[in-house]
N, C-alpha and C. Protein backbone atom coordinates (compact mmCIF):
# COMPACT_ATOMS: atom_id res chain seq x y z
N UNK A 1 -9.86 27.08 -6.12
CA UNK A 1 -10.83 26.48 -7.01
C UNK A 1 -10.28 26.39 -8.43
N UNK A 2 -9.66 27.76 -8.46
CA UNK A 2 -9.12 27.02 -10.19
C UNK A 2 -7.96 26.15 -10.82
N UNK A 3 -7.08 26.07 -9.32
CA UNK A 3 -6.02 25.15 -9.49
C UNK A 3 -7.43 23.68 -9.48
N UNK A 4 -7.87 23.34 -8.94
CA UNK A 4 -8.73 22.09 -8.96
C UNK A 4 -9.22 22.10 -10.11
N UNK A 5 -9.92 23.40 -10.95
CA UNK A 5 -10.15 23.01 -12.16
C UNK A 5 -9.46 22.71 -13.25
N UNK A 6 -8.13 23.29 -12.96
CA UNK A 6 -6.97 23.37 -14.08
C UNK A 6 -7.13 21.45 -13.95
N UNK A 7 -6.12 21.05 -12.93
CA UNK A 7 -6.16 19.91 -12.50
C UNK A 7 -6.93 18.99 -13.10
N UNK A 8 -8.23 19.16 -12.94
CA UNK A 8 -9.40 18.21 -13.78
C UNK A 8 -9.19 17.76 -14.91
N UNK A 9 -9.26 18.99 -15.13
CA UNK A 9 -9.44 19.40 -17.18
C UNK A 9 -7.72 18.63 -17.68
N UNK A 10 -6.91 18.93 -16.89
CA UNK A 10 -5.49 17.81 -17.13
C UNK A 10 -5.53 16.84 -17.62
N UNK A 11 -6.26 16.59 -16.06
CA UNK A 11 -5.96 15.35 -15.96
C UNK A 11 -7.18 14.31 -17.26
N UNK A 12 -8.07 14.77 -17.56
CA UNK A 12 -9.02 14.46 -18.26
C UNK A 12 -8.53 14.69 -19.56
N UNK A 13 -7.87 15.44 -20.20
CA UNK A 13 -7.36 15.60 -21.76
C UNK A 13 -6.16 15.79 -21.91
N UNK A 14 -4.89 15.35 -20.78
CA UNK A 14 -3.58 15.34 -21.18
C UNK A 14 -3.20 13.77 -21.28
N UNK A 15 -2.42 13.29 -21.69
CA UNK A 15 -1.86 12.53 -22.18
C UNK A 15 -0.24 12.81 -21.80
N UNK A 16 0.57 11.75 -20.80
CA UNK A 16 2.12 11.60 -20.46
C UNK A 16 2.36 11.25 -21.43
N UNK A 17 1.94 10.37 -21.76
CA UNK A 17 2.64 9.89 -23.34
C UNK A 17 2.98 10.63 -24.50
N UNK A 18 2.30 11.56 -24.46
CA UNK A 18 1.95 12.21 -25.88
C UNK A 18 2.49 13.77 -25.97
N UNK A 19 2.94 14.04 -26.89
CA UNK A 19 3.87 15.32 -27.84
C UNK A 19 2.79 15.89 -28.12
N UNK A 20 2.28 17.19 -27.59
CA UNK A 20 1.79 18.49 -27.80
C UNK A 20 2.53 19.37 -28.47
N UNK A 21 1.77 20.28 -29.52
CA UNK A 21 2.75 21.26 -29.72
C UNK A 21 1.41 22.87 -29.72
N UNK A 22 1.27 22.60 -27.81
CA UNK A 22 1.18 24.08 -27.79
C UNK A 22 2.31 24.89 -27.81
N UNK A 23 1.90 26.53 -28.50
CA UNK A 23 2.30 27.43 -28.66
C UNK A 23 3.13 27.83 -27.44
N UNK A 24 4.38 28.37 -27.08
CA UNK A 24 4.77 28.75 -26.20
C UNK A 24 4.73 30.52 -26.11
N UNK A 25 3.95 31.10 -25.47
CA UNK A 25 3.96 32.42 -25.47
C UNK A 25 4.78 33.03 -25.11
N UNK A 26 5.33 33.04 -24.24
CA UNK A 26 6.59 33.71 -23.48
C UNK A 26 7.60 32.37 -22.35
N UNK A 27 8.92 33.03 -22.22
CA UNK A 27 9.92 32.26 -21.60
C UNK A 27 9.55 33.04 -20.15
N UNK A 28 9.41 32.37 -19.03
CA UNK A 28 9.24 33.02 -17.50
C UNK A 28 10.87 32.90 -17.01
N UNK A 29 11.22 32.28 -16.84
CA UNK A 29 13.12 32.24 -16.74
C UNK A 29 13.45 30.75 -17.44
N UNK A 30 15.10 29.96 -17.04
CA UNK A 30 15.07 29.16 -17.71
C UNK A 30 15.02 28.41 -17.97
N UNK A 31 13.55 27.54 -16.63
CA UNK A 31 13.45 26.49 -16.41
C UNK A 31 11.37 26.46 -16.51
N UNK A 32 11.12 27.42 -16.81
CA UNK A 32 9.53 27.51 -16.54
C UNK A 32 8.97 28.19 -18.40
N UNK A 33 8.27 28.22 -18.90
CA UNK A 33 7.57 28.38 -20.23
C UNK A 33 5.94 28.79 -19.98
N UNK A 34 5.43 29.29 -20.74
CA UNK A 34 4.14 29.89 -20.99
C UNK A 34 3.28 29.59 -22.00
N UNK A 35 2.61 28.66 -21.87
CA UNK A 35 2.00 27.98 -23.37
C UNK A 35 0.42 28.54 -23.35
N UNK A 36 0.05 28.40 -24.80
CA UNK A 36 -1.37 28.65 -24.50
C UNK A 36 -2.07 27.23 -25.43
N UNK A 37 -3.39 27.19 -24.92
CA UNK A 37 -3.93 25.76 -25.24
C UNK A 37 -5.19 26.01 -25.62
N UNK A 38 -5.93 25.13 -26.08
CA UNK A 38 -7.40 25.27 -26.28
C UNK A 38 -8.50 24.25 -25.61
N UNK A 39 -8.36 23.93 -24.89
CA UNK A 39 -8.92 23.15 -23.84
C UNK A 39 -9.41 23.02 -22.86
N UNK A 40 -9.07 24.11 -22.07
CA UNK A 40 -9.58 24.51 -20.98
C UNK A 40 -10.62 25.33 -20.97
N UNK A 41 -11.98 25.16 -19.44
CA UNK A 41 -13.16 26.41 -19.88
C UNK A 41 -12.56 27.53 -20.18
N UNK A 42 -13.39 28.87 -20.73
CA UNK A 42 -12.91 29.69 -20.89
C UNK A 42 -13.25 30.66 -19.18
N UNK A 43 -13.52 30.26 -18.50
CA UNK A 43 -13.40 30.78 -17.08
C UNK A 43 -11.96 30.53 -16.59
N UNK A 44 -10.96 29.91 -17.37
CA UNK A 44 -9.71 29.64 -16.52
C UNK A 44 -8.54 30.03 -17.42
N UNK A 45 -9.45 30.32 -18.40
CA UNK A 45 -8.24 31.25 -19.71
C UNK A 45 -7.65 30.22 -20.57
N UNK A 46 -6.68 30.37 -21.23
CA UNK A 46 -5.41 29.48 -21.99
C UNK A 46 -4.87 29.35 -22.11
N UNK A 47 -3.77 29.83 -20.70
CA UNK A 47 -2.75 29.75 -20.56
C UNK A 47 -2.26 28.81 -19.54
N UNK A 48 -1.00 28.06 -19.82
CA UNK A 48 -0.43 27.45 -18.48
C UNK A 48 0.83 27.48 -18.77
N UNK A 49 1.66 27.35 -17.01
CA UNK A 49 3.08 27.56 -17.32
C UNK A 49 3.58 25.75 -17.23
N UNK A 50 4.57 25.77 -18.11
CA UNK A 50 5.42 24.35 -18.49
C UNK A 50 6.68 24.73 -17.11
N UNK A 51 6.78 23.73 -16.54
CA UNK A 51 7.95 23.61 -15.81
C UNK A 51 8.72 22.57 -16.15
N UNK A 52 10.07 22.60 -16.42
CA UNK A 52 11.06 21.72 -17.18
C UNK A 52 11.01 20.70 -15.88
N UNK A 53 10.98 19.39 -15.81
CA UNK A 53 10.40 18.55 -14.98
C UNK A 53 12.17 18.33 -14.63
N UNK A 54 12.53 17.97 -13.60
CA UNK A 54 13.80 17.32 -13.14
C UNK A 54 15.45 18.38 -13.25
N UNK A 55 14.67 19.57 -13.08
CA UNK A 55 15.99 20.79 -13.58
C UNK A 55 15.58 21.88 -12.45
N UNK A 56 16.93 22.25 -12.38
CA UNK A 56 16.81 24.08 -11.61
C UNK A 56 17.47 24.58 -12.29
N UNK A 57 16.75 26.18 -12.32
CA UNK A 57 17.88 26.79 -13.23
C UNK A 57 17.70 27.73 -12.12
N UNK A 58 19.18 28.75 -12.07
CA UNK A 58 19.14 30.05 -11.18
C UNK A 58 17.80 30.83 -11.31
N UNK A 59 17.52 31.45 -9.95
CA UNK A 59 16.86 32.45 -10.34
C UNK A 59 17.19 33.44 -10.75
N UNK A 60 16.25 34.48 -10.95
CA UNK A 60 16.89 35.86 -11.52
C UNK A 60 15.93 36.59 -10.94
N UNK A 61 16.69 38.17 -10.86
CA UNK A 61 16.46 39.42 -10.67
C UNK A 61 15.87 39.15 -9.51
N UNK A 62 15.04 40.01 -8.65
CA UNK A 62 14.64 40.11 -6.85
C UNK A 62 14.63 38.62 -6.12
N UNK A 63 14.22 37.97 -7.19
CA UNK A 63 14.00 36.11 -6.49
C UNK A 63 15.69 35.92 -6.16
N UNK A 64 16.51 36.22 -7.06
CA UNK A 64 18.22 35.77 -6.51
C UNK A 64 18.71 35.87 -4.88
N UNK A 65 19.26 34.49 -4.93
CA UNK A 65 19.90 35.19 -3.17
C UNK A 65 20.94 36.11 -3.38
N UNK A 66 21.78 35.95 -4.38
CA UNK A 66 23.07 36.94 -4.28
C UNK A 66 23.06 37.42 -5.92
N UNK A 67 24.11 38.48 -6.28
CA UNK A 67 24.22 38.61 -7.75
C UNK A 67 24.53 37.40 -8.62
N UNK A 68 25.07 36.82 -8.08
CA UNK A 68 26.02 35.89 -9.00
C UNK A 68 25.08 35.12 -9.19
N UNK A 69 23.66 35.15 -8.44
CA UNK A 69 23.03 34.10 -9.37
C UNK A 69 22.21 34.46 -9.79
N UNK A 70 21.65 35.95 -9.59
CA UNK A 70 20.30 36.84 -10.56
C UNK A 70 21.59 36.63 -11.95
N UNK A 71 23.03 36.64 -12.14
CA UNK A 71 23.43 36.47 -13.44
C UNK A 71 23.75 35.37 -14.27
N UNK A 72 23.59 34.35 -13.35
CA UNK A 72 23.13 32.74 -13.92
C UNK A 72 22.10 33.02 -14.49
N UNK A 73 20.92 33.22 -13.46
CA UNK A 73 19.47 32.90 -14.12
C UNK A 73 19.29 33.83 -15.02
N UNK A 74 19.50 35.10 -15.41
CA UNK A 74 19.30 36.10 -16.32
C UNK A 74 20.39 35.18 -17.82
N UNK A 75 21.16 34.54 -17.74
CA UNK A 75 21.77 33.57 -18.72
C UNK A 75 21.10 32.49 -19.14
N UNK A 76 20.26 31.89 -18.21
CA UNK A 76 20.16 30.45 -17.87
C UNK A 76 18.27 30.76 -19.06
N UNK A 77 17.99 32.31 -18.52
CA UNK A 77 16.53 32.63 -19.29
C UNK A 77 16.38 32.71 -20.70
N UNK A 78 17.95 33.67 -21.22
CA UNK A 78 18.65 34.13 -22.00
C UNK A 78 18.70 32.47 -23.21
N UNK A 79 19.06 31.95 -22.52
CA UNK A 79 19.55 31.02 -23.35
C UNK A 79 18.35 29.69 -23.93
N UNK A 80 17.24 29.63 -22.68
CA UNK A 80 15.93 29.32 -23.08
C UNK A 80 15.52 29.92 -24.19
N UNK A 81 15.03 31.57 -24.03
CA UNK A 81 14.57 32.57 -24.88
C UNK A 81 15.12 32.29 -26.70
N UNK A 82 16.02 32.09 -26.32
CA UNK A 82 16.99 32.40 -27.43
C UNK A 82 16.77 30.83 -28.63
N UNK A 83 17.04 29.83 -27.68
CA UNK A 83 16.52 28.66 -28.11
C UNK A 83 15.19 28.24 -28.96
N UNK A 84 14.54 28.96 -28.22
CA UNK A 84 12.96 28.98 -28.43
C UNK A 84 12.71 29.87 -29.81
N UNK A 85 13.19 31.02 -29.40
CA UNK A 85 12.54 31.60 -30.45
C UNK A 85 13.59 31.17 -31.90
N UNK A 86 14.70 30.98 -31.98
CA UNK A 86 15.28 30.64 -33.05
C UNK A 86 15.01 29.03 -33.65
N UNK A 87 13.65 28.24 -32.76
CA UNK A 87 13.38 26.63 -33.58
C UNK A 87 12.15 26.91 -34.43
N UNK A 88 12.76 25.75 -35.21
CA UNK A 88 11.28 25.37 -36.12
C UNK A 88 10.73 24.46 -35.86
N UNK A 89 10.52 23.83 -34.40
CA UNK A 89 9.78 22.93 -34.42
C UNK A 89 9.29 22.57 -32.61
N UNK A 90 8.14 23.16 -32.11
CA UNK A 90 8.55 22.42 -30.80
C UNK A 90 7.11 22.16 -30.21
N UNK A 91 7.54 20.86 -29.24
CA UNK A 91 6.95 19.84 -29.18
C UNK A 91 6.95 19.93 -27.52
N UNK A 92 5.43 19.70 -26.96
CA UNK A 92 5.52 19.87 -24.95
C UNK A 92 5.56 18.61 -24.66
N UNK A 93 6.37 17.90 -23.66
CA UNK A 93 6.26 16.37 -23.19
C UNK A 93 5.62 16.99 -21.34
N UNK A 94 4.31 16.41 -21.54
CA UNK A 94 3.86 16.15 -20.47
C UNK A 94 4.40 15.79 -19.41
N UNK A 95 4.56 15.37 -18.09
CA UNK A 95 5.07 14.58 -17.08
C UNK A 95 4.48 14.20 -15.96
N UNK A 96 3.38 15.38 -15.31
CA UNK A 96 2.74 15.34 -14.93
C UNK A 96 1.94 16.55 -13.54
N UNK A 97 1.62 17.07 -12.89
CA UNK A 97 1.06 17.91 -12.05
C UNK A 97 2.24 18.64 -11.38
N UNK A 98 2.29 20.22 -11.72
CA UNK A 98 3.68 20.07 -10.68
C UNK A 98 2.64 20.16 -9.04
N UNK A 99 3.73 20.25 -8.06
CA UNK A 99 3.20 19.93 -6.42
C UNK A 99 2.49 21.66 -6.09
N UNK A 100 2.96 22.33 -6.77
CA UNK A 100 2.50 23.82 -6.19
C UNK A 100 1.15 24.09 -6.89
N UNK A 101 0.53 23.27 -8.18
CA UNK A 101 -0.58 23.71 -8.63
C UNK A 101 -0.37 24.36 -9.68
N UNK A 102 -1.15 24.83 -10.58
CA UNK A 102 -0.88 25.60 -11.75
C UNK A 102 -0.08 25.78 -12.54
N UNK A 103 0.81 24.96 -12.51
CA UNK A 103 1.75 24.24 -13.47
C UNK A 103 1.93 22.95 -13.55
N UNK A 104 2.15 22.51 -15.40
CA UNK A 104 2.56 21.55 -15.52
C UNK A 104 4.38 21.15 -15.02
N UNK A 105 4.50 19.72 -14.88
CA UNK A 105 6.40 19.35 -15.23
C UNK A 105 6.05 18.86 -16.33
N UNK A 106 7.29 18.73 -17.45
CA UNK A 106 7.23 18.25 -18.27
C UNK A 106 8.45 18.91 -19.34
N UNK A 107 8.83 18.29 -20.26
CA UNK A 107 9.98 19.17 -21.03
C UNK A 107 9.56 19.61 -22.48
N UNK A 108 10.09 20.65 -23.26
CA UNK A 108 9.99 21.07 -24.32
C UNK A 108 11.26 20.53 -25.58
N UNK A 109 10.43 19.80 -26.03
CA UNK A 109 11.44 19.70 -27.13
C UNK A 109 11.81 20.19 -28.37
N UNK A 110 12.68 20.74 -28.59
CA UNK A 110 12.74 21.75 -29.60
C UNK A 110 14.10 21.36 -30.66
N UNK A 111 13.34 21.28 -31.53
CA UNK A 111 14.06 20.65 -32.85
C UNK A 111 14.45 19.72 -32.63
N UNK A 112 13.53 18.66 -32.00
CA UNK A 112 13.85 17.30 -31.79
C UNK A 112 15.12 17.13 -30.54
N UNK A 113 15.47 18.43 -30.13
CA UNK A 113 16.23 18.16 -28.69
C UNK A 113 15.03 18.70 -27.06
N UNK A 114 15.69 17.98 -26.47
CA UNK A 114 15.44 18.14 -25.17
C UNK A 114 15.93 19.13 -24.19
N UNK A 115 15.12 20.14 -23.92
CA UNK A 115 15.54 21.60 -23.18
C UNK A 115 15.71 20.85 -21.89
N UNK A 116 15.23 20.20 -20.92
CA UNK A 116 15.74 19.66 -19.97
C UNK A 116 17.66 19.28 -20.07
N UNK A 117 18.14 18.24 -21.04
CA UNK A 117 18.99 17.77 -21.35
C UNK A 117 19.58 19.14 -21.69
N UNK A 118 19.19 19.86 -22.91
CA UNK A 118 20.46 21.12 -23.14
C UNK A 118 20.88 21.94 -21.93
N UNK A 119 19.74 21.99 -20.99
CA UNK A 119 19.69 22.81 -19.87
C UNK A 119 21.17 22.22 -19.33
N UNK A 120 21.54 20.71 -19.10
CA UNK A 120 22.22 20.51 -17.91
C UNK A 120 22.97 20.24 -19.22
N UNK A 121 23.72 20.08 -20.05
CA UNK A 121 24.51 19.60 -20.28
C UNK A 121 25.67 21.26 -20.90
N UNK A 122 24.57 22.33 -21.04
CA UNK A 122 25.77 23.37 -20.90
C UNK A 122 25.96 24.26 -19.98
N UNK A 123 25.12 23.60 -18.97
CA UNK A 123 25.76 24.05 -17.55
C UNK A 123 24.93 25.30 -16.99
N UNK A 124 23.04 25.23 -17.22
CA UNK A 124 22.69 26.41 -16.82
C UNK A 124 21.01 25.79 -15.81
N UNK A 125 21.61 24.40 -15.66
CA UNK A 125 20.73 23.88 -14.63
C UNK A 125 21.40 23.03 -13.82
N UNK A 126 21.13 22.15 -12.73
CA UNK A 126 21.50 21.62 -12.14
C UNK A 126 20.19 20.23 -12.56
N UNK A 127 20.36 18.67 -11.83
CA UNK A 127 19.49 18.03 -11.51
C UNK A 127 18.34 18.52 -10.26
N UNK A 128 17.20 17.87 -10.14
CA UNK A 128 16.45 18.47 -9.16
C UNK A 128 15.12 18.17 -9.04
N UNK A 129 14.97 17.33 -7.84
CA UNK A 129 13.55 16.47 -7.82
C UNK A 129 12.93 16.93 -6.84
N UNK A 130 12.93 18.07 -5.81
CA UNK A 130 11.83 18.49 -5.07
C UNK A 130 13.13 18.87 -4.03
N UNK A 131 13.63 18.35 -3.56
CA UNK A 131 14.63 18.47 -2.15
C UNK A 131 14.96 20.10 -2.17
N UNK A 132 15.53 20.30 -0.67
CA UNK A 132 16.09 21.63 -0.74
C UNK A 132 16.94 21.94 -1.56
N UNK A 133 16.86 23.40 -1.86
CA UNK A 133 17.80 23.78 -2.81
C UNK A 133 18.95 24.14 -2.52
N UNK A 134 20.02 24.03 -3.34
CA UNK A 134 21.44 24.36 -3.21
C UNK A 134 21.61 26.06 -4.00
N UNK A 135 22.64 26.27 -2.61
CA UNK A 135 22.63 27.85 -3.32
C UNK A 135 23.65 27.94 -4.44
N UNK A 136 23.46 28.73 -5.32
CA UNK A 136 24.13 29.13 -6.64
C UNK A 136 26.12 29.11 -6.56
């Protein structure tokens, strides 16, 4: 029931088009974000997680299949974290419902760059549109 309400309330006051700049509360690893909003009833809280729309990043810690990639993703979080908290400026791009519910896709842009794009271009995501995953 509250993924349907999340859903609603989305779909009713988000905007694809449009640059949000909720607050990001915490980094979940280094492809997922924690924003809080003011929009939603207060039966469903104010928080939602941002999923970087079109990226994998390793997992980390118990989720890893092997070490070598709990130490990607513990980098891959690292380097989100780090990003984040050192901008002055950041901005949520919508995209749209992710498939599991309770998260958005969509990317964070921060200081006018694209965390999707930084993700893959220094090598701590891969591309990634739903298909099975490739191991680390």
């Amino acid at each position: 029931m509250r993924k349907i309400l999340l859903f609603l309330c989305l779909c009713s006051l988000v905007n694809a088009s449009d640059l949000y700049t909720w607050k990001v509360t915490r980094v979940i690893d280094g492809d997922t974000v924690e924003v809080i909003v003011n929009f939603l009833p207060k039966e469903l809280g104010n928080n939602l997680y941002i999923r970087i729309w079109g990226v994998d990043t390793p997992e980390k810690s118990w989720r890893a299949k092997s070490d070598k990639e709990a130490q990607l993703g513990a980098a891959a979080t690292k380097f989100t974290t780090e990003l984040i908290k050192n901008s002055e400026d950041i901005k949520i791009k919508v995209v749209s419902w992710d498939k599991f519910g309770g998260r958005i896709l969509g990317d964070i842009i921060v200081d006018s760059k694209s965390l999707r794009q930084l993700l893959l271009e220094k090598g701590y995501a891969r591309e990634y549109y739903g298909a099975k995953k490739e191991d680390w």
